[in-house]
Every structure is written in C-alpha cells, then in structure tokens.
N, C-alpha and C. Protein backbone atom coordinates (compact mmCIF):
# COMPACT_ATOMS: atom_id res chain seq x y z
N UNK A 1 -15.72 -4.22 -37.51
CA UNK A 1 -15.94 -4.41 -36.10
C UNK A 1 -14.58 -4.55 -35.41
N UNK A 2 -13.90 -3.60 -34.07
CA UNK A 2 -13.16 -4.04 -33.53
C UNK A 2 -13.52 -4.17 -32.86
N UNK A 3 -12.86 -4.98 -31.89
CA UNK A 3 -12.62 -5.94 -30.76
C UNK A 3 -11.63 -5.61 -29.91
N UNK A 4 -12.11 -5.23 -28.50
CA UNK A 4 -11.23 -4.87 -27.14
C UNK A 4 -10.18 -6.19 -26.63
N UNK A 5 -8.82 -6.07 -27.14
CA UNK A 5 -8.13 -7.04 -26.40
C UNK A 5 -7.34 -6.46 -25.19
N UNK A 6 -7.37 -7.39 -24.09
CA UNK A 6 -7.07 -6.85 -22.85
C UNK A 6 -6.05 -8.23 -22.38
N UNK A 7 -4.99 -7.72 -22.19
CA UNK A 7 -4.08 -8.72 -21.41
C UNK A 7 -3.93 -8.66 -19.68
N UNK A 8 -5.05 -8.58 -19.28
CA UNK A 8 -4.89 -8.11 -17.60
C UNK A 8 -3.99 -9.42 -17.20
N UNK A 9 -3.36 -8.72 -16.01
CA UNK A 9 -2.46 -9.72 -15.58
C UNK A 9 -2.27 -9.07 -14.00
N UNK A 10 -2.30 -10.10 -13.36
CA UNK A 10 -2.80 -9.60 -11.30
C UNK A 10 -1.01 -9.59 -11.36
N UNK A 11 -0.74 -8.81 -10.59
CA UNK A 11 0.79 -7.98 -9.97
C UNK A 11 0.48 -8.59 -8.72
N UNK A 12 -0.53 -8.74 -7.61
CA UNK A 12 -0.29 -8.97 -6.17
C UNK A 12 -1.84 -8.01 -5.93
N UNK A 13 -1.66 -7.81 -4.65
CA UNK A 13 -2.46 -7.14 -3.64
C UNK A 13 -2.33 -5.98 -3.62
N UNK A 14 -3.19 -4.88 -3.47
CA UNK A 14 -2.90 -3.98 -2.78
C UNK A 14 -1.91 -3.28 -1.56
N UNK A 15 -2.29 -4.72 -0.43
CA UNK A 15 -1.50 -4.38 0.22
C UNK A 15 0.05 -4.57 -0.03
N UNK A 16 0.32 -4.92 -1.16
CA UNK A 16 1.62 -5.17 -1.65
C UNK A 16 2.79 -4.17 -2.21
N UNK A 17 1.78 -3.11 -2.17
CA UNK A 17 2.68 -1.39 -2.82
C UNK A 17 2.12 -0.55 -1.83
N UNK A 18 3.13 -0.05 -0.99
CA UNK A 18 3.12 1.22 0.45
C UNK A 18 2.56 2.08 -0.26
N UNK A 19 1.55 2.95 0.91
CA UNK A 19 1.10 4.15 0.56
C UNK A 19 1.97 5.42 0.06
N UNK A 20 1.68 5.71 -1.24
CA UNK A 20 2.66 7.19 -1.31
C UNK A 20 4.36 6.33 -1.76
N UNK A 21 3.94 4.99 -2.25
CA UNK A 21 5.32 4.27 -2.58
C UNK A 21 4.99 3.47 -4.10
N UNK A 22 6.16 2.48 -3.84
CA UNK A 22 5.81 1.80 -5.75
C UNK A 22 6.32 0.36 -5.55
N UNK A 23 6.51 -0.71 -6.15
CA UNK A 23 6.57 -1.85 -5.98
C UNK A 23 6.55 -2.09 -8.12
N UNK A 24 7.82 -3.06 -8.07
CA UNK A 24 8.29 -3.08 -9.17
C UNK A 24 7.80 -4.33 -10.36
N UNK A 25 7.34 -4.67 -11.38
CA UNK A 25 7.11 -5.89 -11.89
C UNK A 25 7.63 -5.57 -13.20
N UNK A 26 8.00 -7.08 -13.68
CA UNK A 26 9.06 -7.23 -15.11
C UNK A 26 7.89 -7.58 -16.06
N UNK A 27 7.98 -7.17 -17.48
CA UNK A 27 7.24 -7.48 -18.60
C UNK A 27 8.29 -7.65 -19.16
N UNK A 28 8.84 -9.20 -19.19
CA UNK A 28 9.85 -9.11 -20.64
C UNK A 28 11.08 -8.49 -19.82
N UNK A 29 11.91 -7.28 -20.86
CA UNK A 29 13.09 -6.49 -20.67
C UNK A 29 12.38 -5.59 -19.37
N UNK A 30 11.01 -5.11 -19.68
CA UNK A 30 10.69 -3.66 -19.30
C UNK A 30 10.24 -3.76 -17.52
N UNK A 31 10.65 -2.92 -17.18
CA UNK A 31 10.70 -2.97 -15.68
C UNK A 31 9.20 -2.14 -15.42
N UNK A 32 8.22 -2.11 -14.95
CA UNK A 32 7.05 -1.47 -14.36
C UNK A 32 6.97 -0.97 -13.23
N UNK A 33 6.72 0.25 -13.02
CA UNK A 33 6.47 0.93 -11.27
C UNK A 33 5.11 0.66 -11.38
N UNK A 34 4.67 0.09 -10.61
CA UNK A 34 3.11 0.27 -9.46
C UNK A 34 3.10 1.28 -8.65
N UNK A 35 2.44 2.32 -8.65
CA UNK A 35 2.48 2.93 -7.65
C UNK A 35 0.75 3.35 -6.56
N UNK A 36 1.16 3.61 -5.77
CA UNK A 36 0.26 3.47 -4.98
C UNK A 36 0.04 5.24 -4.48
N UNK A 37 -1.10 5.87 -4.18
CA UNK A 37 -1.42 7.04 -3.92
C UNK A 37 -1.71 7.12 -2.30
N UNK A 38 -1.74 8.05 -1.41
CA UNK A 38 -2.58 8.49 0.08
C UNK A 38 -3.78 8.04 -0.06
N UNK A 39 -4.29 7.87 -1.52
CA UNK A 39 -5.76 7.70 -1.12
C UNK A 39 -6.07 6.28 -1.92
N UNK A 40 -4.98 5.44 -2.08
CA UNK A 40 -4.98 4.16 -2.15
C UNK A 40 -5.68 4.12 -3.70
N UNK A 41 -5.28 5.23 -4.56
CA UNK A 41 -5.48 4.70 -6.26
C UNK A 41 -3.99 4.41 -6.77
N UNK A 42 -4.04 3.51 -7.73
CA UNK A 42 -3.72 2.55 -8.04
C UNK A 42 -2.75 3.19 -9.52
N UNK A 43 -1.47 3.56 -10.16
CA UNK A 43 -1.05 3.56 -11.13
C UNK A 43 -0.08 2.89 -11.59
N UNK A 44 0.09 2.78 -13.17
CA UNK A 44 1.76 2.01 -13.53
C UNK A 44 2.29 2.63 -14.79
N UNK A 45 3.86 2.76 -14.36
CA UNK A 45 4.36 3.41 -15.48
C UNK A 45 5.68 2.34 -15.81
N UNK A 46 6.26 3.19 -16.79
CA UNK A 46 7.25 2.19 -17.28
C UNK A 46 8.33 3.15 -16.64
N UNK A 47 9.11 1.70 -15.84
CA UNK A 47 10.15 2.49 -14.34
C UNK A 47 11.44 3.15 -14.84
N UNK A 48 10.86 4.21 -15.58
CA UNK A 48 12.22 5.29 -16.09
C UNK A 48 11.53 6.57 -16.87
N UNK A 49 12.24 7.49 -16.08
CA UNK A 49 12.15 8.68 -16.04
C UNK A 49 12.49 8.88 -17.86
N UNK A 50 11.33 10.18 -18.29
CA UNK A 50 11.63 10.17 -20.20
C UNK A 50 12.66 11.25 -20.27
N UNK A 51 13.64 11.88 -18.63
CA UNK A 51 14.60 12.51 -18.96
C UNK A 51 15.94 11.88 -19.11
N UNK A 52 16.23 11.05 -18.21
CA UNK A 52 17.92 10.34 -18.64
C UNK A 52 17.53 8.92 -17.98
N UNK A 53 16.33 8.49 -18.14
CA UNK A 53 15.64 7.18 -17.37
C UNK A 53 15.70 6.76 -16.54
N UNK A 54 15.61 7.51 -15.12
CA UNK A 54 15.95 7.61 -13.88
C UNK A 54 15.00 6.59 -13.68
N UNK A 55 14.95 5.82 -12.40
CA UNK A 55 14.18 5.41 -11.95
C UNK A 55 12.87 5.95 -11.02
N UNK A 56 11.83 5.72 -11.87
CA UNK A 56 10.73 6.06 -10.70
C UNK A 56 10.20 5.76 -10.21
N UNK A 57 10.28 4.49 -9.82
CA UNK A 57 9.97 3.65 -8.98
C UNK A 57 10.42 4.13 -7.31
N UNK A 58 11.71 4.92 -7.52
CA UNK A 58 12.23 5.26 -6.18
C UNK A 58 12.23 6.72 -6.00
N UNK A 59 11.15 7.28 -7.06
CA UNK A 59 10.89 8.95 -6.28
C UNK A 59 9.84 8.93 -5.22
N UNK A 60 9.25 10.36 -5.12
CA UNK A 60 8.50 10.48 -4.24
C UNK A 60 7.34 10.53 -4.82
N UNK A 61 6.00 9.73 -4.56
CA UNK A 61 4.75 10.38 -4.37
C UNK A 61 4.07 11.40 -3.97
N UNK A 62 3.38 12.15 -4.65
CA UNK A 62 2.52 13.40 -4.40
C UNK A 62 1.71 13.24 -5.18
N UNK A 63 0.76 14.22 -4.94
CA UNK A 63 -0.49 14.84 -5.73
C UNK A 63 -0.72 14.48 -6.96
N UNK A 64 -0.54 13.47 -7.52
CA UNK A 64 -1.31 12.47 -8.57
C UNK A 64 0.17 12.70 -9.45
N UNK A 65 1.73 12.42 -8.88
CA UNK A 65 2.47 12.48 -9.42
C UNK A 65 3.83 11.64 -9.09
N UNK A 66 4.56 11.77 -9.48
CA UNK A 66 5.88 11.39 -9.35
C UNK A 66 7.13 11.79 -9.84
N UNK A 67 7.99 12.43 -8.68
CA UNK A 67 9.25 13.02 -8.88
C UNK A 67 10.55 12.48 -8.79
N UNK A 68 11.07 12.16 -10.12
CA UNK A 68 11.98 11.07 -10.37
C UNK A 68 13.64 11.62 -9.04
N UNK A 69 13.88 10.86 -8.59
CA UNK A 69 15.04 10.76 -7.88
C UNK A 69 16.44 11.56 -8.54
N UNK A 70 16.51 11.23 -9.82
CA UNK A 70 17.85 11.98 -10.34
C UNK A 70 17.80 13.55 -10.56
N UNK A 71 16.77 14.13 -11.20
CA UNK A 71 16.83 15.67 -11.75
C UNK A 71 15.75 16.06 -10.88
N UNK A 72 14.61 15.80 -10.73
CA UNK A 72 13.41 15.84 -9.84
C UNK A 72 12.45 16.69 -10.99
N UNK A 73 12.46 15.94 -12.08
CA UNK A 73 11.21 15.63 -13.23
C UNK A 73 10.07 15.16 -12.26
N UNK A 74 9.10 16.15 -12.48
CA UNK A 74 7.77 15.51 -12.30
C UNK A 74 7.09 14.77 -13.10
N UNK A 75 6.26 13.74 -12.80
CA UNK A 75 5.80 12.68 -14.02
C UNK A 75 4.41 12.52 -13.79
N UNK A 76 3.20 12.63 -14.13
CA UNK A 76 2.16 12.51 -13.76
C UNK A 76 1.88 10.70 -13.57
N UNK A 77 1.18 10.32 -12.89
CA UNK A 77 1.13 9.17 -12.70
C UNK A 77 0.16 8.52 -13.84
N UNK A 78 -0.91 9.21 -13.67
CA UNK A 78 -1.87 9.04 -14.95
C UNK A 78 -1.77 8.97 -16.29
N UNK A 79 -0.38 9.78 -16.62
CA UNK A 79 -0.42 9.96 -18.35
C UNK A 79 1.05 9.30 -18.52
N UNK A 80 1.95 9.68 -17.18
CA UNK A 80 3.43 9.47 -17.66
C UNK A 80 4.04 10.84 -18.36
N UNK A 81 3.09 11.60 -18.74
CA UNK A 81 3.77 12.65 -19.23
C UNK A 81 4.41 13.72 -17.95
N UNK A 82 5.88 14.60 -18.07
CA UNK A 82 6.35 15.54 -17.48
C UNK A 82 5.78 16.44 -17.87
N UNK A 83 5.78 17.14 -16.37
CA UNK A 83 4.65 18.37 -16.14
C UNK A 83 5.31 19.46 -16.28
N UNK A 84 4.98 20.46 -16.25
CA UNK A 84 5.75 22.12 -15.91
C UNK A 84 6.54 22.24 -17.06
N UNK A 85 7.10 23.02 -17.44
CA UNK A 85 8.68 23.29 -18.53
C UNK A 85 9.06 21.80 -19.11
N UNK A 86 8.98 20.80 -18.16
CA UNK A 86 9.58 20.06 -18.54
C UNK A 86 8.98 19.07 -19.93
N UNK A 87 9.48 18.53 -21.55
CA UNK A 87 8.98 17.85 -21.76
C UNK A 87 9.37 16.09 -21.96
N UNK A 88 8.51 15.32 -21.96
CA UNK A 88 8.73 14.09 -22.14
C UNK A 88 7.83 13.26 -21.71
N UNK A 89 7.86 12.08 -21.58
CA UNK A 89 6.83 11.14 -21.60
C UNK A 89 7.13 9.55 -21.05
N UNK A 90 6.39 8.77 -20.54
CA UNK A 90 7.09 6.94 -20.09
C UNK A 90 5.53 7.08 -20.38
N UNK A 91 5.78 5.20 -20.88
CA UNK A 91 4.82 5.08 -20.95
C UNK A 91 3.55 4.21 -19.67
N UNK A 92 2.53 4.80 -19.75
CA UNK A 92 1.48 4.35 -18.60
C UNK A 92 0.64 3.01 -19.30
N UNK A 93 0.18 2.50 -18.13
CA UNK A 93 -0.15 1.42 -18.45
C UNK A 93 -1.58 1.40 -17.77
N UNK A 94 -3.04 0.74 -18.33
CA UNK A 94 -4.12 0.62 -17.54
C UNK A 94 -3.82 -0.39 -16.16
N UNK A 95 -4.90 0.33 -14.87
CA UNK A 95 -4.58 -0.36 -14.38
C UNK A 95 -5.80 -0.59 -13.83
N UNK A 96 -6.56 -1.66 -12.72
CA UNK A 96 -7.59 -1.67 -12.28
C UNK A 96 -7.78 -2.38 -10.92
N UNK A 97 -8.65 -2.10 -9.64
CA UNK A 97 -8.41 -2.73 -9.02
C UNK A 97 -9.54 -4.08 -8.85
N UNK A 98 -10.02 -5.37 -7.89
CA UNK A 98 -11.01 -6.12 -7.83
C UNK A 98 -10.67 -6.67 -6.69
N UNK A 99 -11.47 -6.53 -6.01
CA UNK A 99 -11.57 -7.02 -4.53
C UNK A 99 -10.12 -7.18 -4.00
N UNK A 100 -9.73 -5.83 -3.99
CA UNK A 100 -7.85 -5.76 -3.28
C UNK A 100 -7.18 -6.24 -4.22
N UNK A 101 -7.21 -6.89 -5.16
CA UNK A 101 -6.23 -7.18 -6.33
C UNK A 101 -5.88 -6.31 -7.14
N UNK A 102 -4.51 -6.36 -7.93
CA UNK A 102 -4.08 -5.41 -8.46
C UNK A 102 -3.95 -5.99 -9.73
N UNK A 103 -4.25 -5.79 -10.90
CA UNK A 103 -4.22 -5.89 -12.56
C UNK A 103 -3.89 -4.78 -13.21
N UNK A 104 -2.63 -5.05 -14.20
CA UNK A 104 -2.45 -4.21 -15.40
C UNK A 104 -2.49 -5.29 -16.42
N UNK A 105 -3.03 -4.14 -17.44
CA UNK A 105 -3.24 -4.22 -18.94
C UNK A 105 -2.04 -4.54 -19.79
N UNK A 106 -1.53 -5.36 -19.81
CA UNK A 106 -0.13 -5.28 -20.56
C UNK A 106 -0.30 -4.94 -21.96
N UNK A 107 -1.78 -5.53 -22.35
CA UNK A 107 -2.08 -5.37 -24.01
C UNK A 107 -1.72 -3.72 -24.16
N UNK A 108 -2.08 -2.80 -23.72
CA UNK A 108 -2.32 -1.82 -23.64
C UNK A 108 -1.04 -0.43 -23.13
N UNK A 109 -0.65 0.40 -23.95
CA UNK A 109 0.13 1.16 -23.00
C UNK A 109 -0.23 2.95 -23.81
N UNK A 110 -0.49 3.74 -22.95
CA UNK A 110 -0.91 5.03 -23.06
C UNK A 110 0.39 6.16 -23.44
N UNK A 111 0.66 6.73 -24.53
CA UNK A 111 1.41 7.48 -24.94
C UNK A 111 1.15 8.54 -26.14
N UNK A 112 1.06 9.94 -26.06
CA UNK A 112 0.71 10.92 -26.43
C UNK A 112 1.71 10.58 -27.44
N UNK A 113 0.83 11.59 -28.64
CA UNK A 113 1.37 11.35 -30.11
C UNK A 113 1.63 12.57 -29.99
C-alpha cells in the first residue's frame, strides 16, 4: 500500500503574483517562481532557466509559458520543460488554488526522466 504524502504549504494570495507576472518564495537554498497566467492559473517552477539558470521569475508570460530573460528559452510553465529545438528542463512543482489561496506541494517536484 502506498500512501500520498503532500507537503502543501500557502505562499500568500492570489492577489499576491500580477497577472502575466511571478512572485518569488525560498525552499531551503532553492528559490521558486509563482507564476501567475491572463487567465489567473496558477504555476511554480524552480527560478532558473535549465539553460545557464537564468532567472525566470523575471521573463515574460505567455501562452502557458515562460521566456527566460537571458537567451529567451521558452519554458513551459506546466512541465518546466524547454520547448522548440531547445532542450532542458527546471523543475515544476504542484500547485493548487482554495478560496484565493495559493499552495505548493513541496513534497513533490515534476521532472521528466
């Protein structure tokens, strides 16, 4: 029998990460982007780009993505994996929302084998 362990842990509000922006939280060493979509869904990655670990916390939002500031790697928000030609990976983290609150999974982090 296994057993689902879940470390949810509330980051803030919603209204606490701009639309089409990101808002930053520490686990430990590891820095986390929150990011926030146009249509107010909710993702988190680990805040460095899997090409020279740019920060992505300070690219741009689009279309269920994120384009790191230094090379302009696209990063899907959902998987963390780079899209197009490009390869590499950060890792994503569950996230969920509850009555405007914001929770990630710390137990938990999503990365293609």
């Amino acid at each position: 029998m296994t057993a689902d362990i879940h470390n949810w842990v509330q980051i803030g509000s919603l209204e606490d990460i701009p639309q089409e922006g990101a808002r930053c939280v520490k686990n430990g060493d590891m820095t986390i982007a929150v990011f926030r979509t146009a249509s107010d869904d909710v993702y988190a990655l680990e805040d460095k780009c899997p090409h020279r670990n740019g920060p992505l916390s300070q690219g741009i939002v689009h279309d269920g993505c994120v384009t790191c500031p230094l090379h302009n790697w696209v990063i899907s928000l959902e998987t963390g994996t780079a899209q197009g030609a490009d390869e590499g990976q950060t890792l994503a983290f569950p996230v969920r929302l509850e009555d405007g609150r914001v929770l990630i999974d710390l137990s938990y982090s999503h990365q293609a084998v």
